[in-house]
N, C-alpha and C. Protein backbone atom coordinates (compact mmCIF):
# COMPACT_ATOMS: atom_id res chain seq x y z
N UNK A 1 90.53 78.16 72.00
CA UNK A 1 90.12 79.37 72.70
C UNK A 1 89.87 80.53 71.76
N UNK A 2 90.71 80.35 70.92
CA UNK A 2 90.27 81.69 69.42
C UNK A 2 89.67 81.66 68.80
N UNK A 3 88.57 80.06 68.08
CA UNK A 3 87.99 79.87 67.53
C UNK A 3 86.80 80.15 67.61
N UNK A 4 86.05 80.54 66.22
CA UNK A 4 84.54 81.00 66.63
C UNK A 4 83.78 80.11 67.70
N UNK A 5 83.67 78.85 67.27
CA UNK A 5 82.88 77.83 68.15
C UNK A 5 83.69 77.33 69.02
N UNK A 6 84.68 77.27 69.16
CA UNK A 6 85.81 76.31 70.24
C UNK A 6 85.72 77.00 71.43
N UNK A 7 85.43 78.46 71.41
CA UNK A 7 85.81 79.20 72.53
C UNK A 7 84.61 79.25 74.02
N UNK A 8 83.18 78.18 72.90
CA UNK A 8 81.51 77.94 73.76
C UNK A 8 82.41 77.15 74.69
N UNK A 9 82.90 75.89 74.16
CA UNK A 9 83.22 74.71 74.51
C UNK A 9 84.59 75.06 75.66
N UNK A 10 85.23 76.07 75.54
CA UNK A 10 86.30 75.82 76.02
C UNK A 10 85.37 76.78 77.79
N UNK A 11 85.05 77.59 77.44
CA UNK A 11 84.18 78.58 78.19
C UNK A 11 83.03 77.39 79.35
N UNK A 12 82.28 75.99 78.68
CA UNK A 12 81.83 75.45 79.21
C UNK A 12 82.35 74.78 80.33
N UNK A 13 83.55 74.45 80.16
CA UNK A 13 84.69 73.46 80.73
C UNK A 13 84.91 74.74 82.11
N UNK A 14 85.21 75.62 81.59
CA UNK A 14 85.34 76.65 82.60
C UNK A 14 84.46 76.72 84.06
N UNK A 15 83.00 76.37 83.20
CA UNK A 15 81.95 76.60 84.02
C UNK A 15 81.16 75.72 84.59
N UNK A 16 81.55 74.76 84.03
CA UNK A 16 80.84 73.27 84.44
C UNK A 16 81.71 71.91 84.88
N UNK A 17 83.03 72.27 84.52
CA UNK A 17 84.25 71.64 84.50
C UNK A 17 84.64 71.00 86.19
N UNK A 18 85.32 70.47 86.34
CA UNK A 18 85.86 70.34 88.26
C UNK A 18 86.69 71.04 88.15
N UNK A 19 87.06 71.11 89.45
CA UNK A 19 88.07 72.46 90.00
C UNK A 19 89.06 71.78 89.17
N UNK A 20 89.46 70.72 88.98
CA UNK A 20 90.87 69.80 88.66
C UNK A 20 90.99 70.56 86.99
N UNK A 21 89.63 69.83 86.02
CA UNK A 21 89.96 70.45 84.72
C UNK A 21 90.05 72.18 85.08
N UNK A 22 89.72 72.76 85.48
CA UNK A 22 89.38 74.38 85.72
C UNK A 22 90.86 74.61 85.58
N UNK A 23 91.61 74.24 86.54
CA UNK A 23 93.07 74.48 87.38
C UNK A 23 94.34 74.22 85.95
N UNK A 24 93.52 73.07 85.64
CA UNK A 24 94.25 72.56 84.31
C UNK A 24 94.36 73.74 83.10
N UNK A 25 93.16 74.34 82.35
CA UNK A 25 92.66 75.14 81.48
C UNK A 25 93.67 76.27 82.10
N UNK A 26 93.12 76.55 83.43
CA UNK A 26 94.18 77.96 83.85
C UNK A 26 95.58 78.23 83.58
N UNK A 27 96.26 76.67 83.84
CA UNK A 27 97.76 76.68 83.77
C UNK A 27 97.85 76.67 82.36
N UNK A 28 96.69 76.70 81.64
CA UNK A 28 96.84 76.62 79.67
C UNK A 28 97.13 77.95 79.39
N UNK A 29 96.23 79.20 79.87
CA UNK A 29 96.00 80.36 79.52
C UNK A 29 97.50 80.98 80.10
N UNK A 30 98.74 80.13 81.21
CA UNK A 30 99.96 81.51 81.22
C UNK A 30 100.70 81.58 80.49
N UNK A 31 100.88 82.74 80.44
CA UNK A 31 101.73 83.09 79.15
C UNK A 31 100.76 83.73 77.69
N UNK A 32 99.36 83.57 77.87
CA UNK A 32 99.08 83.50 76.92
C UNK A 32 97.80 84.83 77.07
N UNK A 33 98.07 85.60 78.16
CA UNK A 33 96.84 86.40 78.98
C UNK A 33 96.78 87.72 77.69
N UNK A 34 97.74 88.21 77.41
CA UNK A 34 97.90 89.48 76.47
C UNK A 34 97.48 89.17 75.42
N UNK A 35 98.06 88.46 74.32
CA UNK A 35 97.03 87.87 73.15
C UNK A 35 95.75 87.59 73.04
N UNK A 36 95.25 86.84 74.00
CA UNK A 36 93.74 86.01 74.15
C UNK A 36 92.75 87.36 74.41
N UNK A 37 93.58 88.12 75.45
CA UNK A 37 92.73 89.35 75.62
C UNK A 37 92.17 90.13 75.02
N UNK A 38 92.96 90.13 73.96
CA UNK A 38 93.17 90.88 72.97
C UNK A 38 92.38 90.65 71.31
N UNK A 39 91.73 89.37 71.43
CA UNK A 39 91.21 88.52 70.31
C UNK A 39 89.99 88.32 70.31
N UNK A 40 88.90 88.48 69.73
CA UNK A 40 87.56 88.67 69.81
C UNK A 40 86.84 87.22 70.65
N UNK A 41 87.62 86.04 70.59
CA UNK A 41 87.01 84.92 71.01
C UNK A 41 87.74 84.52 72.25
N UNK A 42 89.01 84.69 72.36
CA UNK A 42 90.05 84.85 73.59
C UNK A 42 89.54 85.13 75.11
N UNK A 43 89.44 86.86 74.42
CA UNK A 43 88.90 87.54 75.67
C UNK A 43 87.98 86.48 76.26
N UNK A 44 86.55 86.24 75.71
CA UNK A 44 85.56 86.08 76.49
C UNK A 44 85.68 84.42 76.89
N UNK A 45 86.86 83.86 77.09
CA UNK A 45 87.20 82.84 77.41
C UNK A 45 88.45 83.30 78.74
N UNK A 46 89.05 84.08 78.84
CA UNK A 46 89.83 84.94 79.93
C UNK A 46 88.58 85.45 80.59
N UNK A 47 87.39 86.08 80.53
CA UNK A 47 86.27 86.57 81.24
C UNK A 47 85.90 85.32 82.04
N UNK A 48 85.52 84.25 81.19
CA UNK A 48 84.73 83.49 81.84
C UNK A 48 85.98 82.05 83.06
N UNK A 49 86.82 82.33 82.20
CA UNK A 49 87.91 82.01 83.63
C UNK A 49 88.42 83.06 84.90
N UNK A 50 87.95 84.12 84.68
CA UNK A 50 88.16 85.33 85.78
C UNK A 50 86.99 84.78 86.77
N UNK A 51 85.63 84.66 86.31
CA UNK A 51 84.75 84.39 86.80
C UNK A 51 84.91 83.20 87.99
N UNK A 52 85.45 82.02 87.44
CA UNK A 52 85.72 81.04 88.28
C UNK A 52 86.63 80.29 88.83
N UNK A 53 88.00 80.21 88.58
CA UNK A 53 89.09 80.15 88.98
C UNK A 53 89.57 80.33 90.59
N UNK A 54 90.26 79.27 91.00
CA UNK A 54 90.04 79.98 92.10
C UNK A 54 91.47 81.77 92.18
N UNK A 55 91.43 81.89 93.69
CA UNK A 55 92.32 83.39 93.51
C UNK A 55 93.25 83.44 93.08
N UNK A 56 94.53 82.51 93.82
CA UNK A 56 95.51 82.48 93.16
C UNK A 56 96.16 82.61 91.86
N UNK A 57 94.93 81.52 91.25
CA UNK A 57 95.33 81.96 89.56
C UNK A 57 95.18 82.58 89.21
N UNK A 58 93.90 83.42 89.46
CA UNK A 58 93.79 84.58 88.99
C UNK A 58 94.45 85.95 89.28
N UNK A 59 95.14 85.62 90.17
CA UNK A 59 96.26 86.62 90.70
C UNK A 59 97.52 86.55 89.38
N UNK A 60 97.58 85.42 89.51
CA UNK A 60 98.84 85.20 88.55
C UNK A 60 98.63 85.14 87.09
N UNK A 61 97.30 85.15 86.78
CA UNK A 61 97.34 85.33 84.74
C UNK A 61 96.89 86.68 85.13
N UNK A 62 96.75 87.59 86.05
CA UNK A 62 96.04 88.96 85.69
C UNK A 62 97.07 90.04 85.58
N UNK A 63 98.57 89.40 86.48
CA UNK A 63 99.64 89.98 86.80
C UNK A 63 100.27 90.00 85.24
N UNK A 64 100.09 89.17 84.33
CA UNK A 64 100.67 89.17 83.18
C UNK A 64 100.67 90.20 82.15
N UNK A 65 99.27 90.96 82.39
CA UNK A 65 98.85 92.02 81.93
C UNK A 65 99.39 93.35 82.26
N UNK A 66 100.30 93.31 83.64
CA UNK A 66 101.29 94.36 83.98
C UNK A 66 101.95 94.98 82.57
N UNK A 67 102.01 96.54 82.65
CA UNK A 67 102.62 97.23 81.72
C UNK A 67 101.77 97.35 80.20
N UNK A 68 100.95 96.78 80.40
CA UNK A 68 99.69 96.63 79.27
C UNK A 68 98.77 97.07 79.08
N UNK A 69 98.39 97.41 80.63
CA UNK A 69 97.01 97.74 81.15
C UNK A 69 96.34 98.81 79.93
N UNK A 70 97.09 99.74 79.54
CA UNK A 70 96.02 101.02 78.68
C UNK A 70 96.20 100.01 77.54
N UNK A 71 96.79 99.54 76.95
CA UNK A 71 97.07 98.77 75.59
C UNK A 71 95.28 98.44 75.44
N UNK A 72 94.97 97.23 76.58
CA UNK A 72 93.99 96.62 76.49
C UNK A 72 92.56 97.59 77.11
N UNK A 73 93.21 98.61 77.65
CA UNK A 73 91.78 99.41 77.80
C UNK A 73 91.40 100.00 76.65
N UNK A 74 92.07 100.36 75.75
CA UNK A 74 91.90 101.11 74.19
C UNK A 74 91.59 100.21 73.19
N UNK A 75 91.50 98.79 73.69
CA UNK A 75 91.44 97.28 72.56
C UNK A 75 89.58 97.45 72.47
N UNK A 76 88.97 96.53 71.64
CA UNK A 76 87.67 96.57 71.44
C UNK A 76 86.95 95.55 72.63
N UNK A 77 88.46 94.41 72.83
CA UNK A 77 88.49 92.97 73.18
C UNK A 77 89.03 93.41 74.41
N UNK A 78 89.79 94.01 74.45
CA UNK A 78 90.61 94.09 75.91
C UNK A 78 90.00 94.77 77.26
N UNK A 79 89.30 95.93 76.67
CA UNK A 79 88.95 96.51 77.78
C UNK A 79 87.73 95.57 78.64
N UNK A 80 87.78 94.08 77.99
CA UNK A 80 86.34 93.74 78.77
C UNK A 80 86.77 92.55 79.44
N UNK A 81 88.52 92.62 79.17
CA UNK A 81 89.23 91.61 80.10
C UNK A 81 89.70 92.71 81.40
N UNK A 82 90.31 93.76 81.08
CA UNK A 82 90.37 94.41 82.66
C UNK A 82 89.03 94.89 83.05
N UNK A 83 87.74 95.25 82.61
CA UNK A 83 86.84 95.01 83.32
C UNK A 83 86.34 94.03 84.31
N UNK A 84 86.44 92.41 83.94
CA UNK A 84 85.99 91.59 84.68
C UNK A 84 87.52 92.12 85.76
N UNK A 85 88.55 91.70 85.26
CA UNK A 85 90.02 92.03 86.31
C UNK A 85 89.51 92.63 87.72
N UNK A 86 88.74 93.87 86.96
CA UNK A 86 88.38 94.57 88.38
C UNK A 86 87.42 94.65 89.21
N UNK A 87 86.20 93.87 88.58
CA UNK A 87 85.03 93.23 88.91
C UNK A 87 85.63 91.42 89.79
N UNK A 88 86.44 90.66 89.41
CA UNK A 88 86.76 89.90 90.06
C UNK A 88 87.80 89.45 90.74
N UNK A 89 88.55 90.37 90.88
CA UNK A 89 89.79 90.08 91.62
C UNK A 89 90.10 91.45 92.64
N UNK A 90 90.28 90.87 93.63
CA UNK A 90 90.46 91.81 95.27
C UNK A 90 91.21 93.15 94.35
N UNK A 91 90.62 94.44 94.61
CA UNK A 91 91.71 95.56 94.60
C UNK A 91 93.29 95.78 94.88
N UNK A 92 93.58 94.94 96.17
CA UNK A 92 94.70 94.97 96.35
C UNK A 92 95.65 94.12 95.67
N UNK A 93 95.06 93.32 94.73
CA UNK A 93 95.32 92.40 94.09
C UNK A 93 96.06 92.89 92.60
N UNK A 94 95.30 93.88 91.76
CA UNK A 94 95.13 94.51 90.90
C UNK A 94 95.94 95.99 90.91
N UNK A 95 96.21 96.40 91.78
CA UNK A 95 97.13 97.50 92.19
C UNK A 95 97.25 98.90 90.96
N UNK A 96 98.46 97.43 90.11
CA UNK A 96 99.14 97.77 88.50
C UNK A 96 98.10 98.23 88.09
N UNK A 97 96.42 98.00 88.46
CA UNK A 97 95.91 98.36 87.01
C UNK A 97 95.43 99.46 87.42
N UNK A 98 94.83 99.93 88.56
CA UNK A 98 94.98 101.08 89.53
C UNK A 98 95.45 102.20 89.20
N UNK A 99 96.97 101.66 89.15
CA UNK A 99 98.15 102.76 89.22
C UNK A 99 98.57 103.11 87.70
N UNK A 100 97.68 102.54 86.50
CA UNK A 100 97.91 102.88 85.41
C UNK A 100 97.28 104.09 84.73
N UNK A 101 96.45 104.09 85.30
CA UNK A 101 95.18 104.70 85.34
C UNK A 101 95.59 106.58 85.63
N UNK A 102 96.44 106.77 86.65
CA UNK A 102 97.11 108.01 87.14
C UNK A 102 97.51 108.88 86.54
N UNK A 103 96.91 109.80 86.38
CA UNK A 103 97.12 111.30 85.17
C UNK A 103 96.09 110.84 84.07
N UNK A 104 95.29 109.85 83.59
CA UNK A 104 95.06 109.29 82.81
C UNK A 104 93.42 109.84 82.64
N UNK A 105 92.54 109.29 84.11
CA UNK A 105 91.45 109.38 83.64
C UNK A 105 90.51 109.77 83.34
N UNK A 106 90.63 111.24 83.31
CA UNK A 106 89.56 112.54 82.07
C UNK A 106 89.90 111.53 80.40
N UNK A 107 91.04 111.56 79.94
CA UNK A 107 91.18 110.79 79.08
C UNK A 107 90.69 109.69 78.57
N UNK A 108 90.60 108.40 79.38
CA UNK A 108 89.71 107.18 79.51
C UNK A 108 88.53 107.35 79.96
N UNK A 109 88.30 108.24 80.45
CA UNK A 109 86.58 108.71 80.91
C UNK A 109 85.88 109.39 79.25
N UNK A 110 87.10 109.56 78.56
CA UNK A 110 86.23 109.98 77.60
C UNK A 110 86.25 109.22 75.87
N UNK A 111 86.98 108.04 76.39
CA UNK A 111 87.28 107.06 75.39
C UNK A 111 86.03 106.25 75.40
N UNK A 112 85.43 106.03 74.46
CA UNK A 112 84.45 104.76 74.26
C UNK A 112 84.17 103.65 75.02
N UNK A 113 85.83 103.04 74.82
CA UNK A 113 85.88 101.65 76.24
C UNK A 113 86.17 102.09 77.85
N UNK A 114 87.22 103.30 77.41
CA UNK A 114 88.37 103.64 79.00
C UNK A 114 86.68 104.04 79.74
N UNK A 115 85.73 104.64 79.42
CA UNK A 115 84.75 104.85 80.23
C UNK A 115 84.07 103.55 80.59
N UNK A 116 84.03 103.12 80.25
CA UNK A 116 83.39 101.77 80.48
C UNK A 116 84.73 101.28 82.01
N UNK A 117 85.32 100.73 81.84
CA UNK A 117 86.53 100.67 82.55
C UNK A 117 86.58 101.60 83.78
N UNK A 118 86.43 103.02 83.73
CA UNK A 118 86.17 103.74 84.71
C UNK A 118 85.06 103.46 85.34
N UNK A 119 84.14 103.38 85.18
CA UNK A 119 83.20 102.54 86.03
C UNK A 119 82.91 101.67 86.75
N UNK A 120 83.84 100.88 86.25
CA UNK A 120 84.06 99.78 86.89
C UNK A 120 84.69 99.69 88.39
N UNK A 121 85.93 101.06 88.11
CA UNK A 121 86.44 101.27 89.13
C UNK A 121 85.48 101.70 90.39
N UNK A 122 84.74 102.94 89.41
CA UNK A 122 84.04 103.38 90.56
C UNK A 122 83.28 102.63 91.38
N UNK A 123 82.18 101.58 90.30
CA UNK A 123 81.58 100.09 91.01
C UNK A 123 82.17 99.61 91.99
N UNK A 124 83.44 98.77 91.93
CA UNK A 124 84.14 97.89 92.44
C UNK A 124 85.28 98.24 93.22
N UNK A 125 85.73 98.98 93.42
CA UNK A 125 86.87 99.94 94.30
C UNK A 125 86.52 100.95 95.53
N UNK A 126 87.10 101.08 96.71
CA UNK A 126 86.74 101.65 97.43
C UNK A 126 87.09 103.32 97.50
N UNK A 127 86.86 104.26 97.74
CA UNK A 127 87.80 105.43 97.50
C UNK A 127 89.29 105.27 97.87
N UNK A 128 89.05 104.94 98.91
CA UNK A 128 90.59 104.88 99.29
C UNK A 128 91.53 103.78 98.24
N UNK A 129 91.00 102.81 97.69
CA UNK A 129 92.08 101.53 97.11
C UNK A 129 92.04 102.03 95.78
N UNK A 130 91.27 103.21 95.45
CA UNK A 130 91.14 103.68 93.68
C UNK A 130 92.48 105.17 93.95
N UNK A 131 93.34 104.70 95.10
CA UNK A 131 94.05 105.72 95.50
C UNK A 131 93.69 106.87 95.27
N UNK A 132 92.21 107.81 95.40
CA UNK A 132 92.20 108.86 95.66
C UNK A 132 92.24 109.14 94.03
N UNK A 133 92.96 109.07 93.13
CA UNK A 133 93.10 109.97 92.17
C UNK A 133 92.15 109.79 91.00
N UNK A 134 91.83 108.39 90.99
CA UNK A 134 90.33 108.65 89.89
C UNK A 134 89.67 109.61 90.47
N UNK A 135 88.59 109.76 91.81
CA UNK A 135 88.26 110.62 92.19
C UNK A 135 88.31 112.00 91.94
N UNK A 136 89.51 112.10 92.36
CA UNK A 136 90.20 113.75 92.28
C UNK A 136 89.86 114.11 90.79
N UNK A 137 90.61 113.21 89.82
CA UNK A 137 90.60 113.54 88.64
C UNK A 137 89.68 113.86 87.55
N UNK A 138 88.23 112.93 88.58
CA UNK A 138 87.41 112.55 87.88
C UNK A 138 86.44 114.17 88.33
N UNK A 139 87.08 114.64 89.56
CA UNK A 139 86.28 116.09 90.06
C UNK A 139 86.86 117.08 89.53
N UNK A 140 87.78 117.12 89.29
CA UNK A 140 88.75 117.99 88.38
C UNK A 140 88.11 118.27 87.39
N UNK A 141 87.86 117.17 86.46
CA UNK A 141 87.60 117.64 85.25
C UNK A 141 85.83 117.43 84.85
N UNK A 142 85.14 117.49 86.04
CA UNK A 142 83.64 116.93 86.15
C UNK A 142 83.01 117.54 85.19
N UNK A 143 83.32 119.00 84.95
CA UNK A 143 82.36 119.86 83.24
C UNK A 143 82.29 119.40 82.56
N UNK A 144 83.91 119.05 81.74
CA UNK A 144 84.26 118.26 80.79
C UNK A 144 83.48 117.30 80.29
N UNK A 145 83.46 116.04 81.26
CA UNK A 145 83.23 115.33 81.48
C UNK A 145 81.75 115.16 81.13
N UNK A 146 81.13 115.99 81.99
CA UNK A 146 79.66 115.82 81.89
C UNK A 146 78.91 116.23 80.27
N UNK A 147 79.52 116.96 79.57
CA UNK A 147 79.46 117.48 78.49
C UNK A 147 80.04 116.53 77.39
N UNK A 148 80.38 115.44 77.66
CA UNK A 148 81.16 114.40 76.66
C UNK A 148 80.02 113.22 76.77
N UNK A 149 80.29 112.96 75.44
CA UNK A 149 79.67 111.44 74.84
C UNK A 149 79.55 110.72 75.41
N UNK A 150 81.36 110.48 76.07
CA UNK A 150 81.07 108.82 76.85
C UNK A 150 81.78 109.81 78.21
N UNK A 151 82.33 110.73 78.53
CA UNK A 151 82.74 111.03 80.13
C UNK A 151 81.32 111.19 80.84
N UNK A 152 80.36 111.65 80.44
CA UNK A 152 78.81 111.51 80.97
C UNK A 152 78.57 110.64 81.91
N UNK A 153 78.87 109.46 81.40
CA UNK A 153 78.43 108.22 81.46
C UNK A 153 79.54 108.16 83.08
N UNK A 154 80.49 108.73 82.74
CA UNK A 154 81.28 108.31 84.34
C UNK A 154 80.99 109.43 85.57
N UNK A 155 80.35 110.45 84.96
CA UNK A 155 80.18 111.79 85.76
C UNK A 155 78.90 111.39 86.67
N UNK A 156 77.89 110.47 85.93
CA UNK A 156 76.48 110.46 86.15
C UNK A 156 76.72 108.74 87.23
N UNK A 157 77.40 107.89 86.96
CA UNK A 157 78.16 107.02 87.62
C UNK A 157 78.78 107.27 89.77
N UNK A 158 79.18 108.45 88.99
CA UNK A 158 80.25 108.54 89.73
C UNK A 158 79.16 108.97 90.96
N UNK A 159 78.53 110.21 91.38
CA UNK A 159 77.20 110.38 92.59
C UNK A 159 76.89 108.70 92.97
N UNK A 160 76.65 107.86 92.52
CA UNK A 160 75.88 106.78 92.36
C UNK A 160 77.16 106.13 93.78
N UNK A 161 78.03 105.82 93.15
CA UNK A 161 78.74 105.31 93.63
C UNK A 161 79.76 105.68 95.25
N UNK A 162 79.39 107.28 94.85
CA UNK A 162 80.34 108.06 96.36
C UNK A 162 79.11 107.92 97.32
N UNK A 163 77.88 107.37 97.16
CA UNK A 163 76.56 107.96 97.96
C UNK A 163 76.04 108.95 96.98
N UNK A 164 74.53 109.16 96.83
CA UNK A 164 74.14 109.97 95.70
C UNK A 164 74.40 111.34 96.77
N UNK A 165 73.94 111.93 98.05
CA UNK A 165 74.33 112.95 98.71
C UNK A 165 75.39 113.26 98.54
N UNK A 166 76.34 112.72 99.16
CA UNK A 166 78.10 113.02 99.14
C UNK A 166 78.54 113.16 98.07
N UNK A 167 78.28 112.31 97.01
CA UNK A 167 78.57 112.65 95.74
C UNK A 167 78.18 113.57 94.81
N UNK A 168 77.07 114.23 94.87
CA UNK A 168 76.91 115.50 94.31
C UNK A 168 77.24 116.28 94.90
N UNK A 169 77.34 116.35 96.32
CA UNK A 169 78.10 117.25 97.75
C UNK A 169 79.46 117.55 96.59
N UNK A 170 79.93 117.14 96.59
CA UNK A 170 81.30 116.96 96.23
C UNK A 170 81.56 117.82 94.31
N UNK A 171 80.59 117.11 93.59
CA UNK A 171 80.52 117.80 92.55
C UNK A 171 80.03 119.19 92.81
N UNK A 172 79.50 119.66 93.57
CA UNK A 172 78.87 120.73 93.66
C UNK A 172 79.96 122.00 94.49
N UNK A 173 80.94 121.28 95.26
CA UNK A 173 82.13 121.79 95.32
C UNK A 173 83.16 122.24 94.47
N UNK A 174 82.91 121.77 93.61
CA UNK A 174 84.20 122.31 92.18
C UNK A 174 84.31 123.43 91.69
């Protein structure tokens, strides 16, 4: 899974594999979700098992990442394992990674990856299950934001995603 070339092969099995090998590979990766994530060839072998797995497992190697969550949003490798996280697994599912996020994201809105990551939320989360406070936070500090490198990128996002009306409604309130 770490290896330059091992990780095509292991990634194929993922994708072309039966549910049986799939299920198999999955029960390979617990225990092993924080490292792999974290490793240039890893990750995109954790991506491409997010992708297809069925839920359960993926409930249970994503839970591993509890208490980690910013570790791997600030990684080069990591932030593109809680991206898929939140692109493929139910919100309510993901909670922890949600709730990590809290006081946080002017900060990660203006990090290189954490923006990337914030987007995601906004993509894939409903207002209500992004508990309200990306939102808030993200209106709070919308100047900022819009005036930054990479918070731009979540300011100009963010209309897109509330409804382009409501969502500038809303920026235009601040």
């Amino acid at each position: 899974m770490t290896d330059v070339f091992g990780n095509y092969v292991i990634q194929k099995f993922f994708e072309h594999g039966t549910m049986e090998q799939r299920k198999e590979l999955a029960y390979q990766l617990a225990g092993q979700m924080l490292p792999l994530s974290l490793q240039m060839y890893g990750c995109r072998v954790i991506q491409k098992a997010l992708e297809v797995i069925e839920l359960d497992q993926k409930t249970r190697l994503v839970q591993e990442l509890d208490g980690h969550v910013m570790r791997c949003v600030r990684d080069q490798n990591g932030n593109h394992v809680i991206q898929k996280c939140i692109e493929c697994v139910p919100t309510e599912r993901i909670e922890f990674i949600i709730s990590a996020f809290r006081g946080q994201v002017p900060t990660l809105s203006t990090h290189p990856y954490g923006c990337r990551v914030i987007q995601r939320v906004l993509e894939h989360c409903s207002e209500e299950s992004q508990g309200q406070c990306v939102v808030d936070e993200i209106l709070e500090s919308v100047y900022v934001l819009a005036q930054d490198q990479y918070g731009n990128y979540v300011t100009q996002r963010f209309p897109r995603q509330q409804g382009e009306k409501k969502g500038l409604e809303k920026i235009l309130q601040v």
